[in-house]
Protein backbone atom coordinates (compact mmCIF):
# COMPACT_ATOMS: atom_id res chain seq x y z
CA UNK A 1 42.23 -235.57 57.40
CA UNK A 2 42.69 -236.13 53.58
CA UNK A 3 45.20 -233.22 53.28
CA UNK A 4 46.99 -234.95 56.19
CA UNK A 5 47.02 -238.44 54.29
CA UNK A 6 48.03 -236.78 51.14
CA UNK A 7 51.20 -235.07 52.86
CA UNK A 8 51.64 -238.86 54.64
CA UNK A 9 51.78 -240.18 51.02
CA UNK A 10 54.15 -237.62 49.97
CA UNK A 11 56.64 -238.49 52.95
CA UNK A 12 56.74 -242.42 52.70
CA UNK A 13 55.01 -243.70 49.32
CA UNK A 14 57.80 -242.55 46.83
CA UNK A 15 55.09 -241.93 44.18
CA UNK A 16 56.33 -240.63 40.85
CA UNK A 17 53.53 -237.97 41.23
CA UNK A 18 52.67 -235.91 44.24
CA UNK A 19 49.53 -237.40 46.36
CA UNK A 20 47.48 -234.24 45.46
CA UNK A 21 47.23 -234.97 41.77
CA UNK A 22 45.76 -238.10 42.69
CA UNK A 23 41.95 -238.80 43.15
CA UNK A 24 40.71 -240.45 46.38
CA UNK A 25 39.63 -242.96 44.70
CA UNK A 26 42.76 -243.83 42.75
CA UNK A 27 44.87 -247.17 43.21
CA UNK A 28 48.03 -246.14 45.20
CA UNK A 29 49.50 -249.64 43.81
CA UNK A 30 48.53 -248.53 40.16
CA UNK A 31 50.77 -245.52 40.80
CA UNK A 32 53.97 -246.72 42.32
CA UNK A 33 53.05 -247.96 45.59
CA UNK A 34 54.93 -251.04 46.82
CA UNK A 35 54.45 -253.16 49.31
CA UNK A 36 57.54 -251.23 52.00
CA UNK A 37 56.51 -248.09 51.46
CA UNK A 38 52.88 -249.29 52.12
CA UNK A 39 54.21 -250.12 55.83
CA UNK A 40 56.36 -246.88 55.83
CA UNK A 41 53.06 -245.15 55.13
CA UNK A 42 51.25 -247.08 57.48
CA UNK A 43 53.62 -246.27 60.56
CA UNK A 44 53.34 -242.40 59.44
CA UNK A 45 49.75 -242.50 59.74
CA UNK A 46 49.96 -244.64 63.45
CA UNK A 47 52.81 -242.06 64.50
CA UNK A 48 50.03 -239.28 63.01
CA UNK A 49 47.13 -240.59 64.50
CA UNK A 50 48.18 -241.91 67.26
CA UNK A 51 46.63 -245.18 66.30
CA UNK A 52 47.46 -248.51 66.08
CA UNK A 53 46.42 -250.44 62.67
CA UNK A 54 44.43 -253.52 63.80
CA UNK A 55 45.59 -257.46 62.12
CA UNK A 56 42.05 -256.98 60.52
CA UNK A 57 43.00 -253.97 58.57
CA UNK A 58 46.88 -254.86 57.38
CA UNK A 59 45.97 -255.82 53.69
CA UNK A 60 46.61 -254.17 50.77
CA UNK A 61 43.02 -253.30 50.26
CA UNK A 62 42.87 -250.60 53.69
CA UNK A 63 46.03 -248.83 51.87
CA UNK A 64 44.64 -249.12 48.33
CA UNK A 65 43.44 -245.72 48.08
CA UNK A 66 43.14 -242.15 49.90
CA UNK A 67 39.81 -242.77 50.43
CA UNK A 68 39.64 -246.47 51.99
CA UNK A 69 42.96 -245.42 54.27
CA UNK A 70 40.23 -242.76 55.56
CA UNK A 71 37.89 -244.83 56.05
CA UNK A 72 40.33 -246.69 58.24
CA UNK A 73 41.25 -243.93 60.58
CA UNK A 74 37.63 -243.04 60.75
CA UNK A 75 36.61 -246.43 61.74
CA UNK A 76 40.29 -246.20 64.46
CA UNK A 77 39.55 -242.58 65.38
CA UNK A 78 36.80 -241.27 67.13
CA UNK A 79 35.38 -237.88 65.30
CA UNK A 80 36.60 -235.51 67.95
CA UNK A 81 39.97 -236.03 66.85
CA UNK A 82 39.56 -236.59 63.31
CA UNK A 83 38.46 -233.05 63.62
CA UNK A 84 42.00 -231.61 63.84
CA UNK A 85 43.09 -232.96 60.66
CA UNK A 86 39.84 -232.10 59.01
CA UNK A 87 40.73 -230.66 55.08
C-alpha cells in the first residue's frame, strides 16, 4: 500500500522531491504540498482504492503524511484488499 501512495504522490502532489525520499512520517505540506494537489491526490487514491474519503476525514491532517493517509485507507479498506497493494 505505501509503494502505491508513494507513486499516488508522485502523480498529483508536484513535490520538488520524489515521494520515496520522503519518510512516512514526513509533513507533505512541509515539502510542497498545497492545498489542490492535496484533492488531486485525494481523488487518485479514491480512483485507486476504490474508496470514497468520508466528510470526517477531508482535513489537512488525513493527507499530512504517508503514514496518516494509510491509516486512512486502512480504516476505508477492509484488509483483504489492502493486501493487493501491500509494499
Amino acid at each position: 500500500m505505501i509503494s502505491t501512495i508513494r507513486k499516488l504522490i508522485d502523480e498529483h502532489g508536484r513535490l520538488s522531491v520524489p515521494a520515496s525520499a520522503l519518510e512516512e512520517s514526513q509533513d507533505l505540506y512541509e515539502t510542497g504540498l498545497t492545498s489542490f494537489a492535496a484533492v488531486q491526490l485525494m481523488l487518485g487514491l479514491e480512483d485507486t482504492f476504490d474508496i470514497e474519503f468520508p466528510e470526517r476525514m477531508l482535513n489537512r491532517r488525513s493527507f499530512a503524511s504517508i503514514a496518516s493517509i494509510a491509516a486512512c485507507l486502512s480504516e476505508l479498506t477492509p484488509d483483504i484488499e489492502l493486501k493487493k497493494y501491500a509494499s
